[in-house]
Protein backbone atom coordinates (compact mmCIF):
# COMPACT_ATOMS: atom_id res chain seq x y z
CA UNK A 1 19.53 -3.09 -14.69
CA UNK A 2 15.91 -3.29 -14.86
CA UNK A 3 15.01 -0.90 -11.86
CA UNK A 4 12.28 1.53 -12.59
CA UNK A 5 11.30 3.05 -9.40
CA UNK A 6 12.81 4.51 -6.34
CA UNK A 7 11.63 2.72 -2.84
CA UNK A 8 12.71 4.07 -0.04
CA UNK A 9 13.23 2.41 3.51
CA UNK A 10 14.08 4.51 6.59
CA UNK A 11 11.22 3.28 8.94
CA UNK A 12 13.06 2.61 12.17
CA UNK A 13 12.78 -1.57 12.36
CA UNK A 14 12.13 -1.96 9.03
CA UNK A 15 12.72 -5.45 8.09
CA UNK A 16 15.47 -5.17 4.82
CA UNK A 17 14.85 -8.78 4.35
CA UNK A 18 11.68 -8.65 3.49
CA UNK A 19 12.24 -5.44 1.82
CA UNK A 20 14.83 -6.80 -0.66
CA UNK A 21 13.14 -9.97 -1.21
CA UNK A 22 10.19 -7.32 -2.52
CA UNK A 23 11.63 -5.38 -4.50
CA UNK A 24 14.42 -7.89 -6.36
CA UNK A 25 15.84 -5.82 -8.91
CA UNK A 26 13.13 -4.51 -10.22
CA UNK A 27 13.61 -0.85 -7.62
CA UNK A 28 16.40 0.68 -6.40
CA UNK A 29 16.56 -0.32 -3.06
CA UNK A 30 17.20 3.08 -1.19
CA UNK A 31 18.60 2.00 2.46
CA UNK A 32 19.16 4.98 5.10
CA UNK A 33 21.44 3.85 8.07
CA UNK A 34 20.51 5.29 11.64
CA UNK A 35 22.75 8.09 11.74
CA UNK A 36 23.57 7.44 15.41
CA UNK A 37 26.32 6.03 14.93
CA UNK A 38 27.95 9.12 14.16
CA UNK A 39 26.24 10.55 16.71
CA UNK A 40 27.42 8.48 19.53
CA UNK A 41 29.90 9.26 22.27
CA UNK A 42 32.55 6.67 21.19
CA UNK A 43 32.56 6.15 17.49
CA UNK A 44 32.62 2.68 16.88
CA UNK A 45 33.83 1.81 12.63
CA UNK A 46 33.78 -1.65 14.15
CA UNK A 47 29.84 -1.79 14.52
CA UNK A 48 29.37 0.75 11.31
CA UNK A 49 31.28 -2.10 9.13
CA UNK A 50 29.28 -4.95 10.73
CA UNK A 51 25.77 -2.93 10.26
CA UNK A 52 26.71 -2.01 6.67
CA UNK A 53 28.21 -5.66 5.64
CA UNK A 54 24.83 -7.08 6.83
CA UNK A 55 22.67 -4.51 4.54
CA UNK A 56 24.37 -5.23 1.73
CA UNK A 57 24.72 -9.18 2.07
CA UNK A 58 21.14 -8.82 2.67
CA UNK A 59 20.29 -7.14 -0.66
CA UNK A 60 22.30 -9.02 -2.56
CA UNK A 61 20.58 -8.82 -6.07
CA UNK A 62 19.39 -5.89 -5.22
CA UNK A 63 19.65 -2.44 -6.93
CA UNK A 64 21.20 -1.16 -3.72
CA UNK A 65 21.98 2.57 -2.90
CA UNK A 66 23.28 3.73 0.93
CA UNK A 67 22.52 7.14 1.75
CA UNK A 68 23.52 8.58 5.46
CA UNK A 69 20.91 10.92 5.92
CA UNK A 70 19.72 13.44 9.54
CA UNK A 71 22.69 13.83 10.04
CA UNK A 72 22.59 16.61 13.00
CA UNK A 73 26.01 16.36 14.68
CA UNK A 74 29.25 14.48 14.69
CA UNK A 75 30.37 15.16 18.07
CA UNK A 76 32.15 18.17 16.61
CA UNK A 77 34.57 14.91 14.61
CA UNK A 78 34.29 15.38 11.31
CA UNK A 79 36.38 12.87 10.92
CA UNK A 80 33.79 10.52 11.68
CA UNK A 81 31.89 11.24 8.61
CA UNK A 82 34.81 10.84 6.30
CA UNK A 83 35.38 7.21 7.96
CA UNK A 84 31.79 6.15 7.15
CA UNK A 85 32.27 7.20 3.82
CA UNK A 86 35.58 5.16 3.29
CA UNK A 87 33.89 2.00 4.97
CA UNK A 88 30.95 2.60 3.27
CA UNK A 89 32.99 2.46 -0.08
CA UNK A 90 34.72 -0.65 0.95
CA UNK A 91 31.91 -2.59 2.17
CA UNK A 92 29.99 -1.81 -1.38
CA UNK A 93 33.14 -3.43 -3.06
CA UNK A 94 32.82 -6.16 -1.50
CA UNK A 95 29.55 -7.11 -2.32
CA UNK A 96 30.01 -5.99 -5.91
């Protein structure tokens, strides 16, 4: 791994293709989901896995790292948090 620096992206509309065709693998490509989803009134996994399987196909090549940050409520569903971790997990895997 030849990543030196941290680069974060959180700017709301920030364009990750660009981004990862920037920073290669040169940086650790630091990509913050909207929290909303957890947020919402109906928790949707469906729409988490298709959000977090486009990231990382994006930044393939990339030194990528997913942090779910602001997190301010779950709708009092904990639950949800533990299911974003699990497809969070799986979706990494399978763009190992």
């Amino acid at each position: 791994m030849n990543a030196s620096v941290v680069c974060s992206l959180k700017r709301p509309g920030a364009d990750l293709r660009k981004s990862a065709e920037g920073l290669g693998d040169r940086y650790i490509f630091s990509y913050k989901p909207n929290p909303a989803a957890l947020a919402a009134e109906t928790w949707d996994p469906v729409t988490v896995r298709k959000g977090l399987r486009e990231a990382v196909q994006i930044a393939r090549g990339c030194v990528l790292e997913i942090i779910m940050k602001d997190t301010h409520t779950c709708r009092h569903q904990p639950q949800r948090i533990w299911d974003w971790v699990r497809i969070a997990k799986e979706v990494a895997g399978e763009g190992a």
